[in-house]
Protein backbone atom coordinates (compact mmCIF):
# COMPACT_ATOMS: atom_id res chain seq x y z
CA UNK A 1 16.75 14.67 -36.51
CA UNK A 2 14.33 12.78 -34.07
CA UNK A 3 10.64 13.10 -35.02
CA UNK A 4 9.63 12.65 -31.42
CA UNK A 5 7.25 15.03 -29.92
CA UNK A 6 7.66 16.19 -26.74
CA UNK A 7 4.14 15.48 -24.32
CA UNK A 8 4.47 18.47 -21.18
CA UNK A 9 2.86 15.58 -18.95
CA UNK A 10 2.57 18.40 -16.44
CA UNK A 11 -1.05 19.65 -18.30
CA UNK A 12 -1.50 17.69 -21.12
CA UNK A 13 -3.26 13.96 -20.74
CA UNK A 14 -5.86 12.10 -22.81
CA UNK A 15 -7.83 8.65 -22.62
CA UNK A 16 -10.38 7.59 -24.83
CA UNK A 17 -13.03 5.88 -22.56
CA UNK A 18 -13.57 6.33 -18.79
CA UNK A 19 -12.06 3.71 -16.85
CA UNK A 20 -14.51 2.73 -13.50
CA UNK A 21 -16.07 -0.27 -11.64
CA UNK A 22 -14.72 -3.96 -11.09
CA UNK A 23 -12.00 -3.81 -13.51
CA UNK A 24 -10.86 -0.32 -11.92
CA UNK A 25 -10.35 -2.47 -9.00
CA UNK A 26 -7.96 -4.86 -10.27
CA UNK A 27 -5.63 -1.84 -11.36
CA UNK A 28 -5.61 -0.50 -7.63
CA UNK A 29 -4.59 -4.16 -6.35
CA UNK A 30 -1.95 -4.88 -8.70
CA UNK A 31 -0.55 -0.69 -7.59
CA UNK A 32 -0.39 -0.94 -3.66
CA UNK A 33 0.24 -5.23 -3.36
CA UNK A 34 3.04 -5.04 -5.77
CA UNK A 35 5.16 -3.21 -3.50
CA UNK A 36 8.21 -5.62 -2.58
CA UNK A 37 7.78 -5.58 1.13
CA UNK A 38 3.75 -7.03 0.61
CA UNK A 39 4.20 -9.10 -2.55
CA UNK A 40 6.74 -11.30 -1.51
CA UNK A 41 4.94 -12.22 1.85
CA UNK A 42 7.12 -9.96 4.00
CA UNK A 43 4.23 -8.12 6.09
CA UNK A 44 0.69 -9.19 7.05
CA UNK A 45 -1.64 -6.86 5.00
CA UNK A 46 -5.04 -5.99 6.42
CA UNK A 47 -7.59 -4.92 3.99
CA UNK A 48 -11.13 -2.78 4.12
CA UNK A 49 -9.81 -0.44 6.17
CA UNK A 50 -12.65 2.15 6.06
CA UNK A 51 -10.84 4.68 8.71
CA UNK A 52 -9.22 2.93 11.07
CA UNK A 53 -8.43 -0.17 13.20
CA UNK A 54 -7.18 -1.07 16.19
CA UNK A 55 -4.21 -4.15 17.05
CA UNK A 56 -5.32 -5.41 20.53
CA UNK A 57 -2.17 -6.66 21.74
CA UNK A 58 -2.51 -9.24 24.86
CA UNK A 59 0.20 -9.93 27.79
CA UNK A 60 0.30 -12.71 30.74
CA UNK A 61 2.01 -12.34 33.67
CA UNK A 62 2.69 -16.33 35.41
CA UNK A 63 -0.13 -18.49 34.31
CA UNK A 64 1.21 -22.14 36.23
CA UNK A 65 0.71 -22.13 39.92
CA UNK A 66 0.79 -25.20 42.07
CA UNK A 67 -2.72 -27.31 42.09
CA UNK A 68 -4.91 -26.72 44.90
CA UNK A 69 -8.80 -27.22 45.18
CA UNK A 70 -9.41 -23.63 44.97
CA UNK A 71 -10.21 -21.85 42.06
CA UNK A 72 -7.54 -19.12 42.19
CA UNK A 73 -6.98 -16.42 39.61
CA UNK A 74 -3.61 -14.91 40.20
CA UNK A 75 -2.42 -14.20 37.07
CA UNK A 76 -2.88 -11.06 35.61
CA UNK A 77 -4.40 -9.84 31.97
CA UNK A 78 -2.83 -7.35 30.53
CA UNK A 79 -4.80 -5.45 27.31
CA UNK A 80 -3.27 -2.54 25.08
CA UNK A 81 -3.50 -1.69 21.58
CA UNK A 82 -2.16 -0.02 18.38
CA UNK A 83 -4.14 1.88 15.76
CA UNK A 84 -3.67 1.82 12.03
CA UNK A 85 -4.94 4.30 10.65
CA UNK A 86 -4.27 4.58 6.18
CA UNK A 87 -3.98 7.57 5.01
CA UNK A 88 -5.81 8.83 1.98
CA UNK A 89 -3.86 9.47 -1.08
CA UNK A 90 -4.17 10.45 -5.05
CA UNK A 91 -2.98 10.64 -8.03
CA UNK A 92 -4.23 13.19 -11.04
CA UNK A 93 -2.79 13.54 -14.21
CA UNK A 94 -4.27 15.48 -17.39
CA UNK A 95 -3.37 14.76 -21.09
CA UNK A 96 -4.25 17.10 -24.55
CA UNK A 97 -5.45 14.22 -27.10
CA UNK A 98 -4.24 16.51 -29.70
CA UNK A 99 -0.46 15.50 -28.75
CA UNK A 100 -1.34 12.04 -29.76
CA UNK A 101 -2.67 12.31 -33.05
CA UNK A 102 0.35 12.26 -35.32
CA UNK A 103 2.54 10.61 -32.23
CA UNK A 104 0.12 7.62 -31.17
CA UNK A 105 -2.04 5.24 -32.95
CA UNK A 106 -4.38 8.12 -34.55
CA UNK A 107 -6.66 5.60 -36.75
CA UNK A 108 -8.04 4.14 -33.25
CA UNK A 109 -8.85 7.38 -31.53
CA UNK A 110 -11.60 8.40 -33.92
CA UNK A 111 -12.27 11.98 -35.88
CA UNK A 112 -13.47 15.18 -34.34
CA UNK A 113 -15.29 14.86 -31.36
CA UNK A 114 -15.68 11.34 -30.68
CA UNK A 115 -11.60 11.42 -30.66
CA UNK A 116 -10.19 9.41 -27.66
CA UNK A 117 -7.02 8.51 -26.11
CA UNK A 118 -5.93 5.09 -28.32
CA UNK A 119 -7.04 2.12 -25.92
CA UNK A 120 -3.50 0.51 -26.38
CA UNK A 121 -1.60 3.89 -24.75
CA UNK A 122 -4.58 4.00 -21.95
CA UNK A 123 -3.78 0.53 -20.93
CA UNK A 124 0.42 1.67 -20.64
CA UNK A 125 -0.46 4.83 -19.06
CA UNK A 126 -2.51 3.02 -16.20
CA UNK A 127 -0.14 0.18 -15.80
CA UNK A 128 2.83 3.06 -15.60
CA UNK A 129 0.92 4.74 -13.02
CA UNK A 130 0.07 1.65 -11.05
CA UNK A 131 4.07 0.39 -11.03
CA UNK A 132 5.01 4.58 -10.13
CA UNK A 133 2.15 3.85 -6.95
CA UNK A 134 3.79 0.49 -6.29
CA UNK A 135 7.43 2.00 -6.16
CA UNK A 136 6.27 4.85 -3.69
CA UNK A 137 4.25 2.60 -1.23
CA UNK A 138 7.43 0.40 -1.17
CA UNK A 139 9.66 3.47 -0.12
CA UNK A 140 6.74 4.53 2.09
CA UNK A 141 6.06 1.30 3.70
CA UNK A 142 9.94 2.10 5.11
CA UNK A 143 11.26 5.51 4.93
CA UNK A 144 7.77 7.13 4.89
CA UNK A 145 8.13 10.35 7.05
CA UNK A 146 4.69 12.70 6.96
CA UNK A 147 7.00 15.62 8.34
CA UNK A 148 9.35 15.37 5.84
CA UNK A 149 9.77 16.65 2.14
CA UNK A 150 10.08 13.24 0.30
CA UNK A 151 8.21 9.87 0.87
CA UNK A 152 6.00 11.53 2.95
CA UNK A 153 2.50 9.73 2.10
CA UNK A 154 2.41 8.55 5.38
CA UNK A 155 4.64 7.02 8.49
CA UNK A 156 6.37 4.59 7.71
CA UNK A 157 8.15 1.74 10.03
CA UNK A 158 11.48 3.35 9.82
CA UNK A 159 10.27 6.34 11.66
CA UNK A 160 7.43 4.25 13.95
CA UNK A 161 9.89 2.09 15.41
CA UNK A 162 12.86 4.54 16.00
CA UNK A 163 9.62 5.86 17.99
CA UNK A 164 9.30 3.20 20.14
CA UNK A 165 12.64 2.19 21.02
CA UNK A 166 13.28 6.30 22.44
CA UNK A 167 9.83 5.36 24.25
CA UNK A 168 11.84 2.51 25.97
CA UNK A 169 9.09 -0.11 24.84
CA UNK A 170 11.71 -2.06 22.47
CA UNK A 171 14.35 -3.23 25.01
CA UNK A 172 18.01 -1.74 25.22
CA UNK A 173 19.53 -5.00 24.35
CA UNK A 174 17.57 -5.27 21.04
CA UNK A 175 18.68 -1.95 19.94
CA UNK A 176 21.85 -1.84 18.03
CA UNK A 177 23.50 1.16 16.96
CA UNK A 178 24.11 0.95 13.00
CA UNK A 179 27.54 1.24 11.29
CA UNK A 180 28.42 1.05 7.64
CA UNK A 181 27.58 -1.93 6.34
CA UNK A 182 30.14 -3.14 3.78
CA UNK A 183 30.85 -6.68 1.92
CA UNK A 184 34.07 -7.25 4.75
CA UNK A 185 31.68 -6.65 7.93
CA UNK A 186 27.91 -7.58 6.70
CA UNK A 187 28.26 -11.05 8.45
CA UNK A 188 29.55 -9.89 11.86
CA UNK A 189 26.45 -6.98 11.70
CA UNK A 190 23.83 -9.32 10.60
CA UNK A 191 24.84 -11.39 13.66
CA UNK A 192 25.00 -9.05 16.02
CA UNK A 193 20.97 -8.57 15.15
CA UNK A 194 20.73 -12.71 15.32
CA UNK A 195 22.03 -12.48 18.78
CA UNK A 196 19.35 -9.56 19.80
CA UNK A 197 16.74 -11.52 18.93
CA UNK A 198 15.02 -13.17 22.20
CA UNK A 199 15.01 -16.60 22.62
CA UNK A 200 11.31 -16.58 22.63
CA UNK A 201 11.50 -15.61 18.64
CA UNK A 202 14.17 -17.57 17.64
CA UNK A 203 13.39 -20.24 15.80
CA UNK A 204 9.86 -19.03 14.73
CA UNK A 205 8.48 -19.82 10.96
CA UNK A 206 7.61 -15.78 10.28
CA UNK A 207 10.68 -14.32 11.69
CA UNK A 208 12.66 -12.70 9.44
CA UNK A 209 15.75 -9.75 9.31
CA UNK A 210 14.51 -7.06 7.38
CA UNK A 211 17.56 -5.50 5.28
CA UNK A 212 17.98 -3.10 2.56
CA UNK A 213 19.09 -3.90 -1.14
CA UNK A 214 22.65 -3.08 -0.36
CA UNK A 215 22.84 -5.52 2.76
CA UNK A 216 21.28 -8.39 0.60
CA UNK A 217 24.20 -7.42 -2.16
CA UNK A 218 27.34 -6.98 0.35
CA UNK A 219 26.16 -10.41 1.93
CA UNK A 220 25.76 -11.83 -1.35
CA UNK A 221 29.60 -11.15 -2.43
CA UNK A 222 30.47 -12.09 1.35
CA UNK A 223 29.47 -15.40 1.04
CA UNK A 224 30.82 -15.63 -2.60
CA UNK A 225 34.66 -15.68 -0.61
CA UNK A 226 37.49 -14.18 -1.86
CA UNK A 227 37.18 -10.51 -1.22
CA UNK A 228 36.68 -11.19 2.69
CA UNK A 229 38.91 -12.15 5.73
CA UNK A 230 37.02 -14.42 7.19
CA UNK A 231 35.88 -16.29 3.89
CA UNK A 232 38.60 -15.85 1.80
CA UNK A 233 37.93 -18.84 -0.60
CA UNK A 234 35.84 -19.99 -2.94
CA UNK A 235 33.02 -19.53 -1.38
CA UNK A 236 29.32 -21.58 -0.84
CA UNK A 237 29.75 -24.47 -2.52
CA UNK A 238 32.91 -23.84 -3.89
CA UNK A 239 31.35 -21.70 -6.64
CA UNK A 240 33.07 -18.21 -5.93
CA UNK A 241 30.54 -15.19 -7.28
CA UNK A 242 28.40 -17.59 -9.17
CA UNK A 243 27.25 -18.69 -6.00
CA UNK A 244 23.91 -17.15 -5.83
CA UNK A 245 21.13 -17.29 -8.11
CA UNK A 246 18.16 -14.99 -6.50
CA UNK A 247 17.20 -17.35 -4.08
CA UNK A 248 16.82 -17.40 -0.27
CA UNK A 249 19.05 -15.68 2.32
CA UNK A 250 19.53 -16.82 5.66
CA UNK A 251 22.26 -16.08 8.11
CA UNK A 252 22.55 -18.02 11.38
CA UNK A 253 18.93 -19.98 10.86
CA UNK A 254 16.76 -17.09 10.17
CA UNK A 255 15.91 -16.11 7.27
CA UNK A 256 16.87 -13.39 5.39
CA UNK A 257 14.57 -10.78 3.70
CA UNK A 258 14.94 -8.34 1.16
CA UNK A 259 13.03 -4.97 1.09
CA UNK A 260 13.65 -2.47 -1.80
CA UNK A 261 12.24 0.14 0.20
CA UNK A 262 14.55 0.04 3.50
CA UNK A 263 17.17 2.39 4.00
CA UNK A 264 21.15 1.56 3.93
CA UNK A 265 22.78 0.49 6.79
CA UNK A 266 19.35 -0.52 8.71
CA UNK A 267 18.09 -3.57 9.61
CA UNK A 268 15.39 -5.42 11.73
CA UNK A 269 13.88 -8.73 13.22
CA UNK A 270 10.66 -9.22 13.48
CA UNK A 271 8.09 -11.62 12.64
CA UNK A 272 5.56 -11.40 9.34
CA UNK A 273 2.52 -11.08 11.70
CA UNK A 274 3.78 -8.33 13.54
CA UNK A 275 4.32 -6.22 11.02
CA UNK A 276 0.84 -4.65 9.03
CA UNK A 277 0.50 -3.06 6.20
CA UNK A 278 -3.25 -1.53 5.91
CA UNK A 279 -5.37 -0.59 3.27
CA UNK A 280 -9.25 0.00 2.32
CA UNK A 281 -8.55 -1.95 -1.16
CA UNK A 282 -11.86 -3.42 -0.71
CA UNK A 283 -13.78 -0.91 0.29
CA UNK A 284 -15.45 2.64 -1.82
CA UNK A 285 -12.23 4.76 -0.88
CA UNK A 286 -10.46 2.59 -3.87
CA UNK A 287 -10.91 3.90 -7.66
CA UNK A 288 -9.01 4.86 -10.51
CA UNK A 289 -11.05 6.57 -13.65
CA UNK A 290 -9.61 7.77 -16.81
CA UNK A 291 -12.38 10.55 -17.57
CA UNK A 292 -12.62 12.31 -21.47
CA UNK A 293 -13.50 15.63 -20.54
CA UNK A 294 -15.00 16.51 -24.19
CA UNK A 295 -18.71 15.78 -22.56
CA UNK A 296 -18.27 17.33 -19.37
CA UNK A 297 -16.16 21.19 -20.17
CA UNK A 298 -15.92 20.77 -24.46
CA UNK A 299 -12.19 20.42 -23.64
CA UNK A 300 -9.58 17.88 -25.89
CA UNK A 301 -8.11 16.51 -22.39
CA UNK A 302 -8.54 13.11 -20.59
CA UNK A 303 -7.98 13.14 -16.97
CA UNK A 304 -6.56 10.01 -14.80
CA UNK A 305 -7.61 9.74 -10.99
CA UNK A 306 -6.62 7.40 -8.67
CA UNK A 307 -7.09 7.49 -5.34
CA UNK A 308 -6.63 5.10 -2.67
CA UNK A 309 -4.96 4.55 1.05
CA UNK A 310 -2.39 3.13 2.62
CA UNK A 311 -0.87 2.76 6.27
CA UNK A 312 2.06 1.05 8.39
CA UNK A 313 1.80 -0.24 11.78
CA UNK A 314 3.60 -2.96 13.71
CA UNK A 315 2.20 -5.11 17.12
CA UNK A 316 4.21 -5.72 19.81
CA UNK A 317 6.89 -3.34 20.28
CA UNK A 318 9.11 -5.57 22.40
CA UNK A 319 9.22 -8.46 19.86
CA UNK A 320 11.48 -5.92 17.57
CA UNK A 321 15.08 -5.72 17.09
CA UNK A 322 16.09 -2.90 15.80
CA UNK A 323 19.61 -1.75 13.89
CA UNK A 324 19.46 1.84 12.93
């Protein structure tokens, strides 16, 4: 018979001390920048957002014209922009101290009431929280759909840049229509987005093909030979599936990254600094307090708030390739 008690997280929470300030701070960062897509250098993240700001996006038509001793300015400027805009979002949680006095470390959280939540579970509970806020703004930062019913914090690129290419500003020929991707045809589908990808991109340091867990896996056993037609051996370096150890992906000179958060059977190219992920981390909007409410209502419950925003937007629209 177990001796676990069940905790009904729903309306029961507890923390011993209230939880505000610089340190507070620290907890928000680790929750939003330890979302795949951001931590591993995959998106250019813009930071003290208070509201909003704008991308100014710049376009040239012909700048080199024969010499002459005139001064003429024929070339034309072209300004437009793109707003970011993070949205505000929470999270609130409320736990009954009583549930942890048999169940927890009960010698730490004190008798009657100067009882508190046992500092070592108030640490796990924020760093659960933060990893929960770190797994949603990954999903977000991708699949995030405001008009849906899941992963609906706020738009994310997924739905932003299917948005442009029906607007016509990503061009037909960098618009592929998706299939299933599987381990026999991941290579021929990753290079029909290498080909998309205009010649003024190619090559460039932050470029990168955006692809889903699963793409990253069938490519994986692709290049690991056997199973496939067109690499049926023993694969790179003739080491078969032992091939890969977590490093770097590339496929035709570009490389190759890996976002938990994507959908299956989508991809993109795009470069790091076209892509922004923004947030008012630094700014008044970002806190997370663990409150005991014994002072404040004579209740045995702690509450946990954080609150803090978050927001998608790419640049240039025509610098996209897009698989979906």
């Amino acid at each position: 018979m177990s001796n676990l008690k069940k905790v009904n997280l729903a309306t029961t929470v507890n923390v011993t001390t209230t939880y505000a300030g610089e340190f507070a701070g620290d907890y928000i960062a680790a929750a939003l920048l330890s979302a795949s897509t951001i931590n591993d250098g995959g998106i250019t993240v813009k930071d003290n957002i208070s509201y909003k700001e704008v991308i100014k996006q710049l376009d040239t038509s012909a700048l080199v014209q024969p010499a002459s001793c005139d001064f003429d300015p024929t070339s034309t400027i072209t300004l437009t922009e793109r707003i970011i805009q993070p949205t505000e979002l929470q999270v609130n949680l409320q736990l009954c101290k009583k549930d942890f006095v048999s169940d927890w470390e009960s010698q730490q959280m004190g008798y009657g009431l100067s009882q508190g939540l046992p500092p070592k579970f108030s640490d796990f509970l924020i760093a659960h929280v933060a990893a929960k806020v770190s797994q949603s703004t990954e999903l977000n930062i991708w699949r995030g759909d405001t008009a849906a019913g899941t992963n609906n914090s706020f738009d994310g690129f997924e739905k932003l840049i299917a948005a442009s290419a029906a607007a016509g500003d990503i061009p037909a020929g960098q618009q592929i229509a998706a299939g299933v991707i599987t381990a026999a045809n991941v290579i021929g589908e990753l290079q029909k987005v290498v080909a998309a990808i205009p010649n003024t991109l190619y090559g460039k340091d932050g470029l990168r093909i955006y692809v889903p867990s699963s793409v990253a896996k069938f490519y994986v056993q692709a290049l690991g030979g056997f199973s496939v037609a067109a690499t049926s051996n023993a694969g790179v370096d003739n080491k078969g599936t032992q091939w890969w150890n977590n490093g770097s992906l590339t496929i035709d000179g570009v490389q190759i990254f890996v976002c938990p958060g994507m959908s299956d059977n989508k991809m993109y190219a795009a470069e790091v600094s076209n892509l922004y992920f923004g947030t008012g981390l630094l700014n008044n909007n970002q806190e997370i307090r663990v409150l005991d409410m014994v002072d404040l209502d004579g209740s045995n419950n702690v509450r946990m708030i954080m609150r803090f925003t978050s927001g998608v937007q790419f640049g240039i629209a025509s610098d996209i390739v897009e698989y979906a």
